[in-house]
N, C-alpha and C. Protein backbone atom coordinates (compact mmCIF):
# COMPACT_ATOMS: atom_id res chain seq x y z
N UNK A 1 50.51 34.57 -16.24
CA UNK A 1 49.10 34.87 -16.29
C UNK A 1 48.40 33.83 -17.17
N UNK A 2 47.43 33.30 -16.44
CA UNK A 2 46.51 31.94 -17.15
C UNK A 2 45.45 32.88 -17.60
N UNK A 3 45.36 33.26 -19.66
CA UNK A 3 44.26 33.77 -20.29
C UNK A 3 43.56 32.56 -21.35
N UNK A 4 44.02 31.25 -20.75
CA UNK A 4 42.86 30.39 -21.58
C UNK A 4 41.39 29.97 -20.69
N UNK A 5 40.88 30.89 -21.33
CA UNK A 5 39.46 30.97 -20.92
C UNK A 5 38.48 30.08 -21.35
N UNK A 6 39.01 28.60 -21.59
CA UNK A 6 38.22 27.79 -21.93
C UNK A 6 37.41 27.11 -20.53
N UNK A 7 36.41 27.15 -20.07
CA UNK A 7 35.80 26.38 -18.85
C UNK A 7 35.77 25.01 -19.13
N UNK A 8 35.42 24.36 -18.01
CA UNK A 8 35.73 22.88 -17.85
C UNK A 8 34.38 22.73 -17.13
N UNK A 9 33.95 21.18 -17.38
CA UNK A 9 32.85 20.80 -16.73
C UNK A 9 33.54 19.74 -15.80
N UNK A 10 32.06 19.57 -14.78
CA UNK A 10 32.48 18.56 -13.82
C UNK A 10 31.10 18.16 -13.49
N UNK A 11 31.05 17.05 -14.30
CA UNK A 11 29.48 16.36 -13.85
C UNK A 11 29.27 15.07 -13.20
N UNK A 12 28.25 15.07 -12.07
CA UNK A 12 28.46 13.56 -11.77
C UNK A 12 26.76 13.35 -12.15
N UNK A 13 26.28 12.09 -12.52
CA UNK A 13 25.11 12.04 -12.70
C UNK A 13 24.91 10.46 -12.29
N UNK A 14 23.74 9.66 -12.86
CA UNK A 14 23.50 8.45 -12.15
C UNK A 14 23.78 7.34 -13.26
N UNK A 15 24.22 6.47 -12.96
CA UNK A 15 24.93 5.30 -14.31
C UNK A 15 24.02 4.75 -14.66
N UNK A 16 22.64 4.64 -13.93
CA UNK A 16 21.35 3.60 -14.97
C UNK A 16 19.93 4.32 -14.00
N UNK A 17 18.96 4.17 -14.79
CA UNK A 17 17.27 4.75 -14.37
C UNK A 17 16.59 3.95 -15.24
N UNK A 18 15.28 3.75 -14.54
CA UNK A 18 14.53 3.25 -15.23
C UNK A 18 12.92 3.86 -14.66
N UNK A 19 12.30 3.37 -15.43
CA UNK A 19 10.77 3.34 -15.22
C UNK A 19 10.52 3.91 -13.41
N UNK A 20 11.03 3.04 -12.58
CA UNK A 20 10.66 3.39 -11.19
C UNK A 20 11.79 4.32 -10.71
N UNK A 21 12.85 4.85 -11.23
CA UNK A 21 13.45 5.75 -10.91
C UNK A 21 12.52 7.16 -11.85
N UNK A 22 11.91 7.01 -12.41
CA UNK A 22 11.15 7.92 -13.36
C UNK A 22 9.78 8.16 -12.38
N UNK A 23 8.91 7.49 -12.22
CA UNK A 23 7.97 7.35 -10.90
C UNK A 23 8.57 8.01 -9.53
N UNK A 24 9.49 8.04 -8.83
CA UNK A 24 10.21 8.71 -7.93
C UNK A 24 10.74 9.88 -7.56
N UNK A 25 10.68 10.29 -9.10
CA UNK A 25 11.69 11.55 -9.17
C UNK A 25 12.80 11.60 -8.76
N UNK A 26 13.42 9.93 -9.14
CA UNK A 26 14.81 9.71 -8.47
C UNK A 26 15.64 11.21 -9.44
N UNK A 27 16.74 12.01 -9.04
CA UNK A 27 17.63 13.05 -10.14
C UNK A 27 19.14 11.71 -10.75
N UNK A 28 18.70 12.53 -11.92
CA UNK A 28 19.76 12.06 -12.94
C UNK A 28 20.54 12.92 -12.69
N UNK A 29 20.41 14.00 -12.43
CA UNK A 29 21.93 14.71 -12.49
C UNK A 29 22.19 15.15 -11.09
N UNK A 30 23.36 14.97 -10.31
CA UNK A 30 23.70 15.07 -9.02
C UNK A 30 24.19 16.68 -9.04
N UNK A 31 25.20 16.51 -9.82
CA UNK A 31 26.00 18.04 -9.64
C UNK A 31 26.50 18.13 -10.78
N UNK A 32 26.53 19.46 -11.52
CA UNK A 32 27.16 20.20 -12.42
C UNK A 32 27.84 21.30 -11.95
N UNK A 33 29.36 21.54 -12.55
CA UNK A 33 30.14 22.69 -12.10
C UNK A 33 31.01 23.10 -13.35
N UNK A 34 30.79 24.31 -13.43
CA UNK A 34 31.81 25.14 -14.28
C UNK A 34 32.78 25.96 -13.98
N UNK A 35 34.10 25.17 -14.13
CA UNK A 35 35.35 25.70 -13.87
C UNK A 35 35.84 26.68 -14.71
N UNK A 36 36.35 28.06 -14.31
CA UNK A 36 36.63 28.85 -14.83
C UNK A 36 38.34 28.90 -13.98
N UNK A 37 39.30 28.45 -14.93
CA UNK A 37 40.77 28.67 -14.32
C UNK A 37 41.79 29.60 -14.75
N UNK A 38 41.00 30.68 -15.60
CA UNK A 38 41.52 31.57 -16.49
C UNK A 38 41.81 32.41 -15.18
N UNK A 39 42.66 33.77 -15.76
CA UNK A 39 42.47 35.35 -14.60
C UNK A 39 41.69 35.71 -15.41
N UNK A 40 40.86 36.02 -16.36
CA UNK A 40 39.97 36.63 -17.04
C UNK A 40 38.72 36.55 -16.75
N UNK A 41 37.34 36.98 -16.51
CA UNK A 41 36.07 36.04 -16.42
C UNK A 41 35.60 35.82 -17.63
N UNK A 42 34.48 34.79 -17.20
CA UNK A 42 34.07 34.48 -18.89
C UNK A 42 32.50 34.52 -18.90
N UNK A 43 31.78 35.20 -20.04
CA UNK A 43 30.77 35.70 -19.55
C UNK A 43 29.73 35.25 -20.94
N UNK A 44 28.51 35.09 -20.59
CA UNK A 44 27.70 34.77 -21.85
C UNK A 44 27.48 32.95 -22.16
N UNK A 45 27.86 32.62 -21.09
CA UNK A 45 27.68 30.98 -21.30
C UNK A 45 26.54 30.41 -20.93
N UNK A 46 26.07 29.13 -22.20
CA UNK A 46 25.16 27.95 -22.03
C UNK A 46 25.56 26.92 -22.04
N UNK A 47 25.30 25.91 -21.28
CA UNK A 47 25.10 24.68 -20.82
C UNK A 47 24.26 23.81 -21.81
N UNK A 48 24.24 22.79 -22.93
CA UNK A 48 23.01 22.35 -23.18
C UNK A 48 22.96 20.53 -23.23
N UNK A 49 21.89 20.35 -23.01
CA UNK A 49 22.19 19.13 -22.38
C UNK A 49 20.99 18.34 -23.52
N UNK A 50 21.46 17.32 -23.89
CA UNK A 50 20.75 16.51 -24.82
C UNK A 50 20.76 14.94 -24.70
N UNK A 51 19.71 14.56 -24.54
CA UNK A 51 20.15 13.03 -24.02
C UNK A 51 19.49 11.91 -25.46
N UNK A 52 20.08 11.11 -25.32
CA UNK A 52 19.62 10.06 -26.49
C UNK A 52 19.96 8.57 -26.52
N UNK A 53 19.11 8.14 -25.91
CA UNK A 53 17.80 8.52 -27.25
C UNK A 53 16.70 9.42 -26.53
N UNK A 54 15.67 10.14 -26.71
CA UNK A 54 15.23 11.05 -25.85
C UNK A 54 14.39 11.08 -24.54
N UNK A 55 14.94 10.18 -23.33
CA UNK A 55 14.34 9.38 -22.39
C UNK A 55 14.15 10.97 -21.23
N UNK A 56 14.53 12.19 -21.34
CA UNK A 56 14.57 13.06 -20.79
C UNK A 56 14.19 14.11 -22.14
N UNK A 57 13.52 15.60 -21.46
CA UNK A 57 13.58 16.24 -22.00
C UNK A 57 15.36 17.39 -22.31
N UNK A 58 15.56 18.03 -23.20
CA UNK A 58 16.33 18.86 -23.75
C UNK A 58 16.42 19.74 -22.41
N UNK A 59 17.51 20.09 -22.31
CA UNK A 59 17.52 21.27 -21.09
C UNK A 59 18.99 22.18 -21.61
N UNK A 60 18.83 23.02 -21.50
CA UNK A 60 19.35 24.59 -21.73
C UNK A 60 19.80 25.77 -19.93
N UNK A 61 20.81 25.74 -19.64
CA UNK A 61 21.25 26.59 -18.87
C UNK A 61 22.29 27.71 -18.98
N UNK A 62 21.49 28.62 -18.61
CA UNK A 62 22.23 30.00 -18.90
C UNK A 62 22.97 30.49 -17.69
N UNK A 63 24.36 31.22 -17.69
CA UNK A 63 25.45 32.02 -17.37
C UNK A 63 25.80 32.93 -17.56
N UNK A 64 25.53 33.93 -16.81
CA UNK A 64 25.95 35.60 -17.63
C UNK A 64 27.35 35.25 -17.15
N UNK A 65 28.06 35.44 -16.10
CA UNK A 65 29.61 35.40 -16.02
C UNK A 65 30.00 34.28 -14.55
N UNK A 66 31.13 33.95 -15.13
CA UNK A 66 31.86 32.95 -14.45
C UNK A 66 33.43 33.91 -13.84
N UNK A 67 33.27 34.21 -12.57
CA UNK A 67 34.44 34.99 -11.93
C UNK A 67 36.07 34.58 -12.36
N UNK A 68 37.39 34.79 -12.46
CA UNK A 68 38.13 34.55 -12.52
C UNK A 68 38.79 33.70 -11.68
N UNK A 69 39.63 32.47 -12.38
CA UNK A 69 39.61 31.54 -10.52
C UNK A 69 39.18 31.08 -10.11
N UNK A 70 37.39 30.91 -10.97
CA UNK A 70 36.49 30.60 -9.75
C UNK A 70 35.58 29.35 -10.85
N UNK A 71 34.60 28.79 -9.69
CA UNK A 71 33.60 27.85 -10.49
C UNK A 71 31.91 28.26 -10.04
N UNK A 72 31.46 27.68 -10.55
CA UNK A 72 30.02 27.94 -10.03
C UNK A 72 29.39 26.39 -10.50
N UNK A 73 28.57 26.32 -9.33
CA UNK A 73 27.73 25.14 -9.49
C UNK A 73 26.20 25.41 -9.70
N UNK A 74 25.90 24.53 -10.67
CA UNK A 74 24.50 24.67 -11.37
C UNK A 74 23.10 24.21 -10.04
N UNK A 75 22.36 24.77 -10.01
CA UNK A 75 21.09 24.35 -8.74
C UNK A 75 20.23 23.32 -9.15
N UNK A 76 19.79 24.19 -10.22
CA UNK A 76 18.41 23.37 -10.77
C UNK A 76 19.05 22.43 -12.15
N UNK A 77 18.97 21.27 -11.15
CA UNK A 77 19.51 20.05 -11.84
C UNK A 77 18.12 18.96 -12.44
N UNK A 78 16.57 19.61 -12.09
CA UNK A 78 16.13 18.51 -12.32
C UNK A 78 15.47 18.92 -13.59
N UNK A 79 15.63 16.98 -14.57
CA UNK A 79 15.11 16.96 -15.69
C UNK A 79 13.48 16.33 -15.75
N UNK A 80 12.96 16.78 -16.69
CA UNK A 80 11.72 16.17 -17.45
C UNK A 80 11.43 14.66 -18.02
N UNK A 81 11.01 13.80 -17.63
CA UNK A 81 11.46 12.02 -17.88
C UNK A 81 10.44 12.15 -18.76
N UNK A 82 10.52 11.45 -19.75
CA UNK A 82 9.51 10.97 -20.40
C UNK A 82 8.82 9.48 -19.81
N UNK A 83 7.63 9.49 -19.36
CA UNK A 83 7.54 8.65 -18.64
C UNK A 83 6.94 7.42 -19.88
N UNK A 84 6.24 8.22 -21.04
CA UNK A 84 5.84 7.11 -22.06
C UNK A 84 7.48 5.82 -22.70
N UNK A 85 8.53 6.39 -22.78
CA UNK A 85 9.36 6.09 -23.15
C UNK A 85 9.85 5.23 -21.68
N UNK A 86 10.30 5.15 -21.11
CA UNK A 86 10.41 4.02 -20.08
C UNK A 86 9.18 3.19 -19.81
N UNK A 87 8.00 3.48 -19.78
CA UNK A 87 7.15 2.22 -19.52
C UNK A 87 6.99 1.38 -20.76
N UNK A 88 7.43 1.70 -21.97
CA UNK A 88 7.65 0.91 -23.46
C UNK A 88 9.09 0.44 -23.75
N UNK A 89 9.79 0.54 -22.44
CA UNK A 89 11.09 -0.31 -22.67
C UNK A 89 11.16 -1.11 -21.49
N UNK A 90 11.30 -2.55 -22.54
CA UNK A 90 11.52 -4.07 -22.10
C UNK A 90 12.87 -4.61 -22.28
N UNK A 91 13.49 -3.94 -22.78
CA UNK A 91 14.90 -4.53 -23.07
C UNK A 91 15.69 -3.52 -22.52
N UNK A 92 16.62 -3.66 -21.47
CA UNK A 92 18.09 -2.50 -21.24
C UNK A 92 18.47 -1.89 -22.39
N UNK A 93 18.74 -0.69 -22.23
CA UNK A 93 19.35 0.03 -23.48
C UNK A 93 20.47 1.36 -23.11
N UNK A 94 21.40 0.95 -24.07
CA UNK A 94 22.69 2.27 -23.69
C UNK A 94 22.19 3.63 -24.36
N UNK A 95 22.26 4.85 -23.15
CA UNK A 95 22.05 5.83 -23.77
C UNK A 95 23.08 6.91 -22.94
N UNK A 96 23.15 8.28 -23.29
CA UNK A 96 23.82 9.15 -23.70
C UNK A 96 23.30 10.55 -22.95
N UNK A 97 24.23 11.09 -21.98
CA UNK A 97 23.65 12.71 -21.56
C UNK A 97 24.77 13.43 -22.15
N UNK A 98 24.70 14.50 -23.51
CA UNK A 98 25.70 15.05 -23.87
C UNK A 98 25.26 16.55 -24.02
N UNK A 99 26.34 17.04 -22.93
CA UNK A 99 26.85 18.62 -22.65
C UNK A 99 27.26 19.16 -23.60
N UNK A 100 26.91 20.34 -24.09
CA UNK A 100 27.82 21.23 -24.78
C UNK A 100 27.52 22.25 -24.41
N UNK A 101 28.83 22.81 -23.95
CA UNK A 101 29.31 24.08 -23.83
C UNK A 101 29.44 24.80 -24.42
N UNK A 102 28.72 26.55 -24.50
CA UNK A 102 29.07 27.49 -25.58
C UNK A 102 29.24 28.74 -24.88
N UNK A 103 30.05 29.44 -25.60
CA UNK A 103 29.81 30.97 -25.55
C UNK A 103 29.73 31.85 -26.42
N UNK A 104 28.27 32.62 -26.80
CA UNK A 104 27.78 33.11 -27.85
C UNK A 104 27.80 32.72 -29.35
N UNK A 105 27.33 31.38 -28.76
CA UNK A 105 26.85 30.74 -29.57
C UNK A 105 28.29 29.80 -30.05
N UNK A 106 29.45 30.29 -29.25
CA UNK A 106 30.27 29.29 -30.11
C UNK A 106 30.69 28.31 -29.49
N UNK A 107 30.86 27.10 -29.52
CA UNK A 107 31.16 25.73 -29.03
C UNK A 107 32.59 26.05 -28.19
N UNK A 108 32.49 25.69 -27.29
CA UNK A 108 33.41 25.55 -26.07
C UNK A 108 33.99 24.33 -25.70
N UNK A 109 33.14 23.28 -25.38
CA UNK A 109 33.68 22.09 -25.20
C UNK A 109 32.40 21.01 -25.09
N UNK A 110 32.27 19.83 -25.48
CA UNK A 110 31.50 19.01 -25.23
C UNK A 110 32.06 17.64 -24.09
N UNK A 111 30.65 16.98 -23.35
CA UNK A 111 30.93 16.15 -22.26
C UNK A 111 29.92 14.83 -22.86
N UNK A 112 30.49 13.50 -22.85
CA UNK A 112 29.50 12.80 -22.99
C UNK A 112 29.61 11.86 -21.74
N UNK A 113 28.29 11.50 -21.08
CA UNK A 113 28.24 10.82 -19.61
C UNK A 113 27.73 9.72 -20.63
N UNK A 114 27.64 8.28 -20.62
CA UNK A 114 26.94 6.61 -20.88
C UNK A 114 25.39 7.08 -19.45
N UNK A 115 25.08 6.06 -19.99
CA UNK A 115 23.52 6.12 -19.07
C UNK A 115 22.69 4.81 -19.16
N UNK A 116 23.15 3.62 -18.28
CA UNK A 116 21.90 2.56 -18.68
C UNK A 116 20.88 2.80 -18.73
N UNK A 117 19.55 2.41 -19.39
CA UNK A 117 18.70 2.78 -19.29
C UNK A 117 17.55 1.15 -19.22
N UNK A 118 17.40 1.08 -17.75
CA UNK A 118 17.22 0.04 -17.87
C UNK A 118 15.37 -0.39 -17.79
N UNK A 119 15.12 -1.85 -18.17
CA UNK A 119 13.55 -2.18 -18.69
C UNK A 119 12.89 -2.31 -17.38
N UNK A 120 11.45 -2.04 -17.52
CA UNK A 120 10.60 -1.38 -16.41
C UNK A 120 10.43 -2.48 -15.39
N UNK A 121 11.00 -3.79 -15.47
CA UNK A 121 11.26 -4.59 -14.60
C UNK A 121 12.56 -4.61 -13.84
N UNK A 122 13.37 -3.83 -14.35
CA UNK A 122 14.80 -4.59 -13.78
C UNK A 122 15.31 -3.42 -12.99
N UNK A 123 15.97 -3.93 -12.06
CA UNK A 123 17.01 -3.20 -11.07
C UNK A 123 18.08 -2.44 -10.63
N UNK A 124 18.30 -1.91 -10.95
CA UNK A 124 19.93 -1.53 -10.99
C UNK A 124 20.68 -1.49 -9.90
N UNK A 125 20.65 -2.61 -9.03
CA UNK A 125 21.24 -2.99 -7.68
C UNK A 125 21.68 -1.90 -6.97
N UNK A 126 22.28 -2.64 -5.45
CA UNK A 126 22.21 -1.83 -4.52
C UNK A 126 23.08 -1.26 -4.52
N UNK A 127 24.06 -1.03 -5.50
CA UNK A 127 25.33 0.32 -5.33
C UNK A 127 24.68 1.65 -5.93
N UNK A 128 23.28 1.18 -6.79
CA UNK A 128 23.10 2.58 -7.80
C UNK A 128 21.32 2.91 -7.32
N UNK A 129 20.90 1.76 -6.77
CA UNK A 129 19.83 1.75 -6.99
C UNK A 129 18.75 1.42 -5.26
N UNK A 130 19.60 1.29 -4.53
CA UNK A 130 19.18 0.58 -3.19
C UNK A 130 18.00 1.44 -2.90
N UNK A 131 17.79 2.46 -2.78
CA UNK A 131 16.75 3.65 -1.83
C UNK A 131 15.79 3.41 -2.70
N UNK A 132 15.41 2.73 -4.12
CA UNK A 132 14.12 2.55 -4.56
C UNK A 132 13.95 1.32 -4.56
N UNK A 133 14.63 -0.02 -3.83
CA UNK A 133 14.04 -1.06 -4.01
C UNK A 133 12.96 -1.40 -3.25
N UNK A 134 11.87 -0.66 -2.73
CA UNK A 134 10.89 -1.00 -2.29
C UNK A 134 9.70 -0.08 -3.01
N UNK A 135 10.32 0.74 -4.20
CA UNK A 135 9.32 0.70 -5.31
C UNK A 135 8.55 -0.26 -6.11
N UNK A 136 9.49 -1.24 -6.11
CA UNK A 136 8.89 -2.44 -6.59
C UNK A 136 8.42 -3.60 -6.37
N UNK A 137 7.96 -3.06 -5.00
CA UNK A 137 6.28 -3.77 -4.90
C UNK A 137 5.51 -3.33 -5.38
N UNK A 138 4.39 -4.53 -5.70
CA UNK A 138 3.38 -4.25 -6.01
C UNK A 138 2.02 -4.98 -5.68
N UNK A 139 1.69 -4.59 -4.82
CA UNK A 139 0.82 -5.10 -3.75
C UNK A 139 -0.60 -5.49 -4.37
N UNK A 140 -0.93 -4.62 -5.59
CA UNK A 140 -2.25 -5.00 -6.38
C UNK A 140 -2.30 -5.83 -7.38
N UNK A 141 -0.63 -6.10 -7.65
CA UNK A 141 -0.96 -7.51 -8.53
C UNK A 141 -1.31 -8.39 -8.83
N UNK A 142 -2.22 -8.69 -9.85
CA UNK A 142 -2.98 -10.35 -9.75
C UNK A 142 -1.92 -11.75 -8.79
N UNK A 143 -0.51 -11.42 -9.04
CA UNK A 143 0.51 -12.72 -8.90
C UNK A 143 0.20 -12.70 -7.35
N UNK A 144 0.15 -11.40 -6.75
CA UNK A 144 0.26 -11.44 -5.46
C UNK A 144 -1.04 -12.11 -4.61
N UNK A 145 -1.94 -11.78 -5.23
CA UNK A 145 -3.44 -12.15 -4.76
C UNK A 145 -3.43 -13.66 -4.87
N UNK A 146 -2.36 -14.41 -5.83
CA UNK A 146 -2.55 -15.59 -5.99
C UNK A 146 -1.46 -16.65 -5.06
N UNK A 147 -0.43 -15.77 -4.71
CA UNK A 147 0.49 -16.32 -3.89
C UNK A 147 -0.07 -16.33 -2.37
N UNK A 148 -1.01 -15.34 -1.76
CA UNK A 148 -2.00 -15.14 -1.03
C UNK A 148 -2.92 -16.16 -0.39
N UNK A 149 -3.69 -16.46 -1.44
CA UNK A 149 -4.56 -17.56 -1.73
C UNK A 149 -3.95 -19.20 -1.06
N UNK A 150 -2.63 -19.25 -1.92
CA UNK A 150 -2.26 -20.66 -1.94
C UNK A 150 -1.80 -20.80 -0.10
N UNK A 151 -1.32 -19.10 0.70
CA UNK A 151 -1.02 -19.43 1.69
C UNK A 151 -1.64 -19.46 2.50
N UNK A 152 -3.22 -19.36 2.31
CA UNK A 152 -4.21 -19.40 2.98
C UNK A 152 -4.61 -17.85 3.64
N UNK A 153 -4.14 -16.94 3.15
CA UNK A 153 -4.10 -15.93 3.20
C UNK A 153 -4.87 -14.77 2.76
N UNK A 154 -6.12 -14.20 2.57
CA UNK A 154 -6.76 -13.79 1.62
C UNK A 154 -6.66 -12.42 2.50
N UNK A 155 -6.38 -10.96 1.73
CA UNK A 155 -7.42 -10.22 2.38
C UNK A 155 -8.87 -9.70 2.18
C-alpha cells in the first residue's frame, strides 16, 4: 500500500515572452497537473505561483481533494502580464515561475520553471515563437513611411 501522499507537479509552460507575446494574450502556462500516487486522497491543497522578477501577476489555486491514484489538471491557466514591465525592457532577462505546493498551509513541494524574458524588440524564433511573428509589424511606423517613399510608393 502506497501512503506517501506527497503530490507531484507536472508543468509545461513557454521558455521565453515578451512584450508582443503580452499584447496577444499569447498563455505562459500550457498545462498544470497534480499527481496524486498515494491510495489515500489528499485534500486541502494550494498551488501558488510566483514569478520573478514580477513580469506576471501572483496567482493562487485552490484544491479541496485530489482522488487516490488519480491527477487532476488545472483549467484556468491564464496569468495577468504586466504590460508596464515588458514595454520598459530593452535588454533579455532570465526570470523564474516558482510553484509551491501546500497543504494547510504546509509546504509540500516546490517547482522552479527558467523563463526568458525577452526585450520588446526581439523574437523568440520559430520553435517558441512562430504564430506571433506577424505581430511585429508595424505598419504606422515612421521607418516604414520612409522605406515607402524611397520606393516610390506613398499611400
Amino acid at each position: 500500500m502506497n501512503t506517501d501522499s506527497t503530490p507531484t507537479l507536472v508543468i509545461s509552460a513557454a521558455e521565453c515572452i515578451n512584450f508582443v507575446s503580452a499584447q496577444n494574450s499569447v498563455p505562459i502556462l500550457r498545462s498544470i497537473q497534480i499527481r496524486n500516487t498515494s491510495d489515500v486522497p489528499v485534500e486541502n491543497i494550494t498551488l501558488e505561483l510566483t514569478p520573478h522578477p514580477p513580469f506576471c501577476r501572483n496567482k493562487t489555486w485552490t484544491i479541496d481533494r485530489i482522488h487516490a491514484n488519480s491527477d487532476i489538471s488545472l483549467s484556468d491557466l491564464r496569468l495577468e502580464y504586466d504590460f508596464a514591465f515588458f514595454d520598459g525592457l530593452n535588454e533579455a532577462e532570465r526570470g523564474q515561475l516558482t510553484f509551491r505546493l501546500r497543504q494547510n498551509e504546509a509546504a509540500l513541494g516546490e517547482q522552479i520553471l527558467p523563463i526568458r524574458l525577452l526585450a520588446r524588440d526581439e523574437w523568440g524564433g520559430l520553435g517558441e515563437m512562430a504564430s506571433i511573428l506577424a505581430a511585429f509589424v508595424s505598419p504606422n511606423d515612421p521607418v516604414v513611411a520612409k522605406i515607402c517613399k524611397r520606393g516610390k510608393y506613398a499611400p
